[in-house]
PDB file of N, CA and C in Angstrom:
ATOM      1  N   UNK A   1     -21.945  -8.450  -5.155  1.00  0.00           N
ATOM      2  CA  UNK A   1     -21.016  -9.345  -5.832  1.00  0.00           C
ATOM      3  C   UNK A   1     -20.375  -8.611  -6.996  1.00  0.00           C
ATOM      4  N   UNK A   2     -19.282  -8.909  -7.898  1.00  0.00           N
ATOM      5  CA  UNK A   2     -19.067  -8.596  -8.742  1.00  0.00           C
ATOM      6  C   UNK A   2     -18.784  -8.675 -10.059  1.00  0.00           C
ATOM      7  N   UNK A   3     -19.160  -8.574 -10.872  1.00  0.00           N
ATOM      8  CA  UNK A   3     -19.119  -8.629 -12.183  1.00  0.00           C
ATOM      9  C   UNK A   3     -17.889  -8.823 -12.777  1.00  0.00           C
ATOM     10  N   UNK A   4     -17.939  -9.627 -14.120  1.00  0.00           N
ATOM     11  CA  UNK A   4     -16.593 -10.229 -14.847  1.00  0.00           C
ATOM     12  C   UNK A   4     -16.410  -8.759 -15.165  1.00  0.00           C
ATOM     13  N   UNK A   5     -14.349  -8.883 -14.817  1.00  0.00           N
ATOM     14  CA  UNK A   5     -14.218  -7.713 -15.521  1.00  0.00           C
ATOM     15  C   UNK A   5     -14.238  -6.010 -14.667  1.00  0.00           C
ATOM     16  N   UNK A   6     -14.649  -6.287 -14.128  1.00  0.00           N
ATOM     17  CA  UNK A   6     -14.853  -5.781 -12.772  1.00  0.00           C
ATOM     18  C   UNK A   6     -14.399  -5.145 -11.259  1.00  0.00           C
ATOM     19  N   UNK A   7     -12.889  -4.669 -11.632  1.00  0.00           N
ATOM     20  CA  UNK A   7     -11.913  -5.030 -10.377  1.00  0.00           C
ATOM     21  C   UNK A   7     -12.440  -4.150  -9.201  1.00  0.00           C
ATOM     22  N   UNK A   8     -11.812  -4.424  -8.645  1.00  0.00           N
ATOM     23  CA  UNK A   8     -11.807  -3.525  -7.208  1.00  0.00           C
ATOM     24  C   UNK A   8     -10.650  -2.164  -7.469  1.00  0.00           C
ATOM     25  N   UNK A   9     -10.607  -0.995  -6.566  1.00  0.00           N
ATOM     26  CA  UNK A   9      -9.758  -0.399  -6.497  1.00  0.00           C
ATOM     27  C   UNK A   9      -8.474  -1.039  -5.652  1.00  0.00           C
ATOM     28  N   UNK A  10      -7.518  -0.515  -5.630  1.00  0.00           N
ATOM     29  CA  UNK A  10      -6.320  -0.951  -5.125  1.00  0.00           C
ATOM     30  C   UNK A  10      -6.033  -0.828  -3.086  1.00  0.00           C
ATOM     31  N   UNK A  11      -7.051   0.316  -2.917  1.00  0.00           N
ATOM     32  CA  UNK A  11      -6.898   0.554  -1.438  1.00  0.00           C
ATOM     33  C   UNK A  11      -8.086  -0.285  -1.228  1.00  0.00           C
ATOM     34  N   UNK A  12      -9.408  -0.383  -1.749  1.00  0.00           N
ATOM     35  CA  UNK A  12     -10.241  -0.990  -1.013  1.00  0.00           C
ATOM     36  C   UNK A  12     -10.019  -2.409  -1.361  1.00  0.00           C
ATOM     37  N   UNK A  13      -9.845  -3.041  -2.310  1.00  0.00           N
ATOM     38  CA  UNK A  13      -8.930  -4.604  -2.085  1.00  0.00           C
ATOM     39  C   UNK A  13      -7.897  -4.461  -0.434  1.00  0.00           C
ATOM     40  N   UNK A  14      -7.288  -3.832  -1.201  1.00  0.00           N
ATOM     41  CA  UNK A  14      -6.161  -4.248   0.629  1.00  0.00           C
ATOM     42  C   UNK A  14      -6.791  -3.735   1.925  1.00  0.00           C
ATOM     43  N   UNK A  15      -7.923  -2.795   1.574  1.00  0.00           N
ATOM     44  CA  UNK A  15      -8.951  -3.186   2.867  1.00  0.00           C
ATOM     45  C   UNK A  15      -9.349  -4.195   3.687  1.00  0.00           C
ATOM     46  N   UNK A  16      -9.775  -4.672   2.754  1.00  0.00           N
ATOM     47  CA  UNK A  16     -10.804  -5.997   2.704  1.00  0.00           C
ATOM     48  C   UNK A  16      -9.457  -6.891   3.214  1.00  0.00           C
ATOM     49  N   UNK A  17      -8.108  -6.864   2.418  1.00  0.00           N
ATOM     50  CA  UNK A  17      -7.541  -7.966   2.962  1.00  0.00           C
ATOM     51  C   UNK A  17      -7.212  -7.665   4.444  1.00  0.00           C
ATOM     52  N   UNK A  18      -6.824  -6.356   4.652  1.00  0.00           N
ATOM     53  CA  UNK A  18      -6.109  -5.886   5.937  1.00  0.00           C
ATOM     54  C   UNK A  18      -7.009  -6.793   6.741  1.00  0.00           C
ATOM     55  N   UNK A  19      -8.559  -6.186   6.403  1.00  0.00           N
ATOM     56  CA  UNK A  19      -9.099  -6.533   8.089  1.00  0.00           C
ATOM     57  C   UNK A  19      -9.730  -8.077   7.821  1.00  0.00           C
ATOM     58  N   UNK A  20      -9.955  -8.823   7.158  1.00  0.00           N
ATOM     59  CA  UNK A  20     -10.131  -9.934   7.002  1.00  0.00           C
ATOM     60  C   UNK A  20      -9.077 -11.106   7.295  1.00  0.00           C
ATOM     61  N   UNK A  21      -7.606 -10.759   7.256  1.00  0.00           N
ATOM     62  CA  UNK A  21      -6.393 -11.065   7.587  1.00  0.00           C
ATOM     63  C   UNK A  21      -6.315 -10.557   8.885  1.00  0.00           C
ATOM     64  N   UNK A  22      -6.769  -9.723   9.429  1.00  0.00           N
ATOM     65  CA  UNK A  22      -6.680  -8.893  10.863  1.00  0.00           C
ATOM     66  C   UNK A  22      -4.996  -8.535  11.016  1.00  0.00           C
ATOM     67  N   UNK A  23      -4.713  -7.732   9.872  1.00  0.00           N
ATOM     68  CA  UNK A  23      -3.505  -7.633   9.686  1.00  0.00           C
ATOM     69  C   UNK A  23      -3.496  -6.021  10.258  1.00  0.00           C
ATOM     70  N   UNK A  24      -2.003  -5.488  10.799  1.00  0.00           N
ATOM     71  CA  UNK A  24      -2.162  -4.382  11.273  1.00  0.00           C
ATOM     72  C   UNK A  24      -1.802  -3.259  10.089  1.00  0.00           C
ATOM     73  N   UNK A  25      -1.734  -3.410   9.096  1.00  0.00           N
ATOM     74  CA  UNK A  25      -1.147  -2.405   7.953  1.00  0.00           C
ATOM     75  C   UNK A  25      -1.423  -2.654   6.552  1.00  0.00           C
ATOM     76  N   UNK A  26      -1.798  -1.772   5.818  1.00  0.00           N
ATOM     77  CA  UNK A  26      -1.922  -1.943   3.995  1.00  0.00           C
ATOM     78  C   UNK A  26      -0.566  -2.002   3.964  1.00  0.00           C
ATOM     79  N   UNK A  27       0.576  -1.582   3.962  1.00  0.00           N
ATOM     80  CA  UNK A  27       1.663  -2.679   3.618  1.00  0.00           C
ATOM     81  C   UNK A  27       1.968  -4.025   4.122  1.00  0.00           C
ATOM     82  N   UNK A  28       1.459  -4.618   5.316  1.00  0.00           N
ATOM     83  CA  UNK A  28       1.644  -6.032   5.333  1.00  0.00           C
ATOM     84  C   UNK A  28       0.098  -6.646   4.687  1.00  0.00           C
ATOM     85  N   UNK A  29      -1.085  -5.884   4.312  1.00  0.00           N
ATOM     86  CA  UNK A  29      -1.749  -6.617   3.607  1.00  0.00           C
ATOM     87  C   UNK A  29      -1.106  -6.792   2.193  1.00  0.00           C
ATOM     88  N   UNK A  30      -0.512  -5.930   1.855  1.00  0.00           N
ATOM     89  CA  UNK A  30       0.137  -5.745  -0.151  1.00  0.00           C
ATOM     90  C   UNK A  30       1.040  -6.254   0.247  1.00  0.00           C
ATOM     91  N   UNK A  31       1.753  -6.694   1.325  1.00  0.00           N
ATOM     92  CA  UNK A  31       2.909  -7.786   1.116  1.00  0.00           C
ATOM     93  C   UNK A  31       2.496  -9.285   0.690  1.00  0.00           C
ATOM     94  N   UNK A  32       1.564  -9.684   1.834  1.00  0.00           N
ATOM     95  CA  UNK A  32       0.565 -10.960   2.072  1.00  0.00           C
ATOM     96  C   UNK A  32      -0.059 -10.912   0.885  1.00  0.00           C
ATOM     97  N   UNK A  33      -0.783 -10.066  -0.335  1.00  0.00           N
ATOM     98  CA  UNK A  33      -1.552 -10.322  -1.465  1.00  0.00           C
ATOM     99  C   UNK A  33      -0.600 -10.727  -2.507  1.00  0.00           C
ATOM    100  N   UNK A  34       0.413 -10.101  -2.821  1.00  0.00           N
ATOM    101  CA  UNK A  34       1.285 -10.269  -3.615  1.00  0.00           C
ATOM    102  C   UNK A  34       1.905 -11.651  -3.752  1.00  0.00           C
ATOM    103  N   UNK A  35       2.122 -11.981  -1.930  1.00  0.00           N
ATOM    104  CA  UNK A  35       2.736 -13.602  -1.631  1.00  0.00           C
ATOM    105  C   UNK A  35       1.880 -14.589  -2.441  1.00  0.00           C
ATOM    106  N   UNK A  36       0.662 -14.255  -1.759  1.00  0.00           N
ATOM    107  CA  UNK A  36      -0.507 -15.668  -2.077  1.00  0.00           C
ATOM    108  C   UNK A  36      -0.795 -15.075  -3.869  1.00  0.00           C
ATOM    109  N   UNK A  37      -0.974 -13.938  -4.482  1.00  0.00           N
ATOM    110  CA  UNK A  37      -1.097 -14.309  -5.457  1.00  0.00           C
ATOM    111  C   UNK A  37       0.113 -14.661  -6.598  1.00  0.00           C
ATOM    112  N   UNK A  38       1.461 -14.869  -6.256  1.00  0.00           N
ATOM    113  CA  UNK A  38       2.468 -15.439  -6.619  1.00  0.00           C
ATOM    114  C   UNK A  38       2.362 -16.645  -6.845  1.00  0.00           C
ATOM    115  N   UNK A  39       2.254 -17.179  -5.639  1.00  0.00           N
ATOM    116  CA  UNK A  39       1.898 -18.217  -5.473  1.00  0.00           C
ATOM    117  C   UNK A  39       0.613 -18.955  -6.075  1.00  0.00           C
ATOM    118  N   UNK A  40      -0.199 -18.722  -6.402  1.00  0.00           N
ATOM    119  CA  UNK A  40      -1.478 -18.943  -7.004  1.00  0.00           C
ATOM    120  C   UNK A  40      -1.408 -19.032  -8.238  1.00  0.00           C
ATOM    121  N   UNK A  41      -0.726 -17.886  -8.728  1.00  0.00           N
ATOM    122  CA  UNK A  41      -0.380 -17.864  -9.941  1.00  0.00           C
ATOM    123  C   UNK A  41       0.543 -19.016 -10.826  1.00  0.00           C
ATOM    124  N   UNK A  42       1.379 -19.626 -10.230  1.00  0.00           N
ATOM    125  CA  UNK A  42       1.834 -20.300  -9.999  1.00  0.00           C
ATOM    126  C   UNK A  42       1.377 -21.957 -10.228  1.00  0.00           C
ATOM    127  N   UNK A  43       0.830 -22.097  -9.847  1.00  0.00           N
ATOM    128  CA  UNK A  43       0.085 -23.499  -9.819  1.00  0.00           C
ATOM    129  C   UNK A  43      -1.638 -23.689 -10.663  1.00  0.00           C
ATOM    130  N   UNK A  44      -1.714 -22.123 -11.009  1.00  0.00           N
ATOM    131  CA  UNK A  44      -3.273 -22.593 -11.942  1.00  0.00           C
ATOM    132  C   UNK A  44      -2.064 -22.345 -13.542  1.00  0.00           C
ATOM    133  N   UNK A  45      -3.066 -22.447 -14.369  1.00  0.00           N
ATOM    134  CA  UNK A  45      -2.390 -22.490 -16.239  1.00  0.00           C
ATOM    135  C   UNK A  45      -2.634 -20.668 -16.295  1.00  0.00           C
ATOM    136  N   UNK A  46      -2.008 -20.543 -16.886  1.00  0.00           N
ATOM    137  CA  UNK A  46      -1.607 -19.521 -17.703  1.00  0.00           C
ATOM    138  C   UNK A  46      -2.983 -18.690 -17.997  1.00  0.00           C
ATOM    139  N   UNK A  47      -3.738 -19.174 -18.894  1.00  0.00           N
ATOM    140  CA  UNK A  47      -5.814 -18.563 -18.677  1.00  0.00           C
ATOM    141  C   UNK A  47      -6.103 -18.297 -17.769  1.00  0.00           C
ATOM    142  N   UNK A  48      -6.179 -19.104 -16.971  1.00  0.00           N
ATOM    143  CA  UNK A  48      -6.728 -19.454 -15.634  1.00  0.00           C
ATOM    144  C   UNK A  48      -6.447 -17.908 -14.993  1.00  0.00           C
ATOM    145  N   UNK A  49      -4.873 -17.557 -14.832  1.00  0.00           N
ATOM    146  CA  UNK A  49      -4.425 -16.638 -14.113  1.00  0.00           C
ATOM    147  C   UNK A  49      -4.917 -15.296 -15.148  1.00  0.00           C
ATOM    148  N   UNK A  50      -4.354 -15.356 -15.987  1.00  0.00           N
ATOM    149  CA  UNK A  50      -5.051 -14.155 -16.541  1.00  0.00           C
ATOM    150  C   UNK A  50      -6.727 -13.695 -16.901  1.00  0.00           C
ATOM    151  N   UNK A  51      -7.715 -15.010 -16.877  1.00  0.00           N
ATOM    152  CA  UNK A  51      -8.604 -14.554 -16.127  1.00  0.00           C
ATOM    153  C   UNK A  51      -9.113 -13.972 -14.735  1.00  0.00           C
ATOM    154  N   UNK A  52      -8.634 -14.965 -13.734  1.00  0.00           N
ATOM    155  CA  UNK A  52      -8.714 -13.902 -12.259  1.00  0.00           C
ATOM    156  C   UNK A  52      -8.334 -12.512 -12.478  1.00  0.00           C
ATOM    157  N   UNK A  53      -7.126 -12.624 -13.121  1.00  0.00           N
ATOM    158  CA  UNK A  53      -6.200 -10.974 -13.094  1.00  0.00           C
ATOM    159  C   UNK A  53      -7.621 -10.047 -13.246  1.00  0.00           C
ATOM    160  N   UNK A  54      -8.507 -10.066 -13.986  1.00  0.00           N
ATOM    161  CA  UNK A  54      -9.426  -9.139 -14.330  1.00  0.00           C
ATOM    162  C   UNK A  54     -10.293  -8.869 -13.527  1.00  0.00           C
ATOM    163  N   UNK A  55     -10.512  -9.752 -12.203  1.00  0.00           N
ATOM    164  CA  UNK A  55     -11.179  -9.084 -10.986  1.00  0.00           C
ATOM    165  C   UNK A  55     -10.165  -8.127 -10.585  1.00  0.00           C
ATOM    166  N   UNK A  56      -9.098  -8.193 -10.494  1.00  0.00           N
ATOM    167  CA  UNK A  56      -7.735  -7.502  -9.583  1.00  0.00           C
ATOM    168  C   UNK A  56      -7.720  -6.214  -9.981  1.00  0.00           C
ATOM    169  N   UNK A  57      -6.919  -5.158  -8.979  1.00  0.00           N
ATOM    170  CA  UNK A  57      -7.005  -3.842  -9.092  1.00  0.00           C
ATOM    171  C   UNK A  57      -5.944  -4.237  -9.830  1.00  0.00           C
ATOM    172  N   UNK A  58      -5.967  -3.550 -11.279  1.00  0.00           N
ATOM    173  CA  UNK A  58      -4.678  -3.886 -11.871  1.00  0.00           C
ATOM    174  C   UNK A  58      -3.507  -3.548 -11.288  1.00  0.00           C
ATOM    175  N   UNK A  59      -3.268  -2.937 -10.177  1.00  0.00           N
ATOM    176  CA  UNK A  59      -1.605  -2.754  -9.718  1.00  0.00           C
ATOM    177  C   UNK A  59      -1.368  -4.438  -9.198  1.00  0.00           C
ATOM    178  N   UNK A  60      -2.456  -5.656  -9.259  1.00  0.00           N
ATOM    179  CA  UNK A  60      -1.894  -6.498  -8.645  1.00  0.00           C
ATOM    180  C   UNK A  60      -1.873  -7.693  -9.339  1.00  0.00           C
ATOM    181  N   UNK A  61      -2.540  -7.048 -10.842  1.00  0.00           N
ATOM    182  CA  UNK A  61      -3.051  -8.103 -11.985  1.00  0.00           C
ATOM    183  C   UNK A  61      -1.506  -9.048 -12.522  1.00  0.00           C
ATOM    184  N   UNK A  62      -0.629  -8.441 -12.742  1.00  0.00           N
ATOM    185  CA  UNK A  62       0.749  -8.883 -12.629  1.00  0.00           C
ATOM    186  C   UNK A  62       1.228 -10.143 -11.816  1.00  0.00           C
ATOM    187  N   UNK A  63       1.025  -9.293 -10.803  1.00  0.00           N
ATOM    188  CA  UNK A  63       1.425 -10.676  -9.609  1.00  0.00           C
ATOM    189  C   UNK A  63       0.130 -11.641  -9.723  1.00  0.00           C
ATOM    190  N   UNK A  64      -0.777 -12.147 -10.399  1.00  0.00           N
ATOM    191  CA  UNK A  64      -1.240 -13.294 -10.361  1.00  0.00           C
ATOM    192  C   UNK A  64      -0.817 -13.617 -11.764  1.00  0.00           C
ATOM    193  N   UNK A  65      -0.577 -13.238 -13.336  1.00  0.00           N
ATOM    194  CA  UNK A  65      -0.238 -13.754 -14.316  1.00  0.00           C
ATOM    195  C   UNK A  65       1.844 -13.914 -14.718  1.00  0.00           C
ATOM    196  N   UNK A  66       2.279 -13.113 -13.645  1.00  0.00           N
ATOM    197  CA  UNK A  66       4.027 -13.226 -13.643  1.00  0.00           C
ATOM    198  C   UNK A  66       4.605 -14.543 -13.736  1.00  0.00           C
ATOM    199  N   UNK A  67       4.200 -15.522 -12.772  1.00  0.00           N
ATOM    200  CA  UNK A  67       4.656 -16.400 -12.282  1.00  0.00           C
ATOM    201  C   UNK A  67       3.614 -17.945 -13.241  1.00  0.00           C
ATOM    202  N   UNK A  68       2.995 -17.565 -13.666  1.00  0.00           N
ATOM    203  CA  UNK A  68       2.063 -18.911 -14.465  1.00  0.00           C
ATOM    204  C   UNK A  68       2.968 -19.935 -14.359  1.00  0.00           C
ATOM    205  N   UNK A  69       2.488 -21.207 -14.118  1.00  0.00           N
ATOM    206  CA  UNK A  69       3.176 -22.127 -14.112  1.00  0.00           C
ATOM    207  C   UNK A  69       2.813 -23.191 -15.298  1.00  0.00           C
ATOM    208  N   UNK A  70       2.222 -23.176 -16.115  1.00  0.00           N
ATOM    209  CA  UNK A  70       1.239 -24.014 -16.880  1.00  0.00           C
ATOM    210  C   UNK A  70       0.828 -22.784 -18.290  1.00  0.00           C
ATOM    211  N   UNK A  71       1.378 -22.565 -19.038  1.00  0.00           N
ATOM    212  CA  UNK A  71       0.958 -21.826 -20.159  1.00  0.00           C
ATOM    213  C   UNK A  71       0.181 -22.774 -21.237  1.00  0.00           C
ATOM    214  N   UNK A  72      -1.203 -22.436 -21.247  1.00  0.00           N
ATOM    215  CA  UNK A  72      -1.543 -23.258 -22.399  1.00  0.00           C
ATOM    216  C   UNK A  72      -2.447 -22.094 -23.003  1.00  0.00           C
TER     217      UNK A  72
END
């Protein structure tokens, strides 16, 4: 498991998504991560997102705090 604070690297995140998505490519997994965490980002508050961000390989910490929909 992993620890607060903690991210993953950037290829083995889109590992994990590739084949868990049973997707055929690390660019359609980093397309698909980027989507859903847009989106995610999106609909939790502003904390919220910039806490998750800190599991994230930071190349993707962005795309979950960009889009906040709820700043408190």
């Amino acid at each position: 498991m992993f620890e607060a604070g903690q991210a993953l690297e950037a290829d083995e995140f889109l590992d994990r998504v590739q084949q868990l998505a049973g997707l055929d490519s690390q660019t359609a997994a980093q397309n698909a991560t980027i989507a859903v965490l847009h989106m995610l980002g999106g609909r939790i508050t502003e904390r919220e997102a910039v806490d998750l961000a800190t599991y994230l390989p930071k190349e993707f910490a962005d795309a979950m705090t960009e889009f906040s929909a709820h700043p408190r």
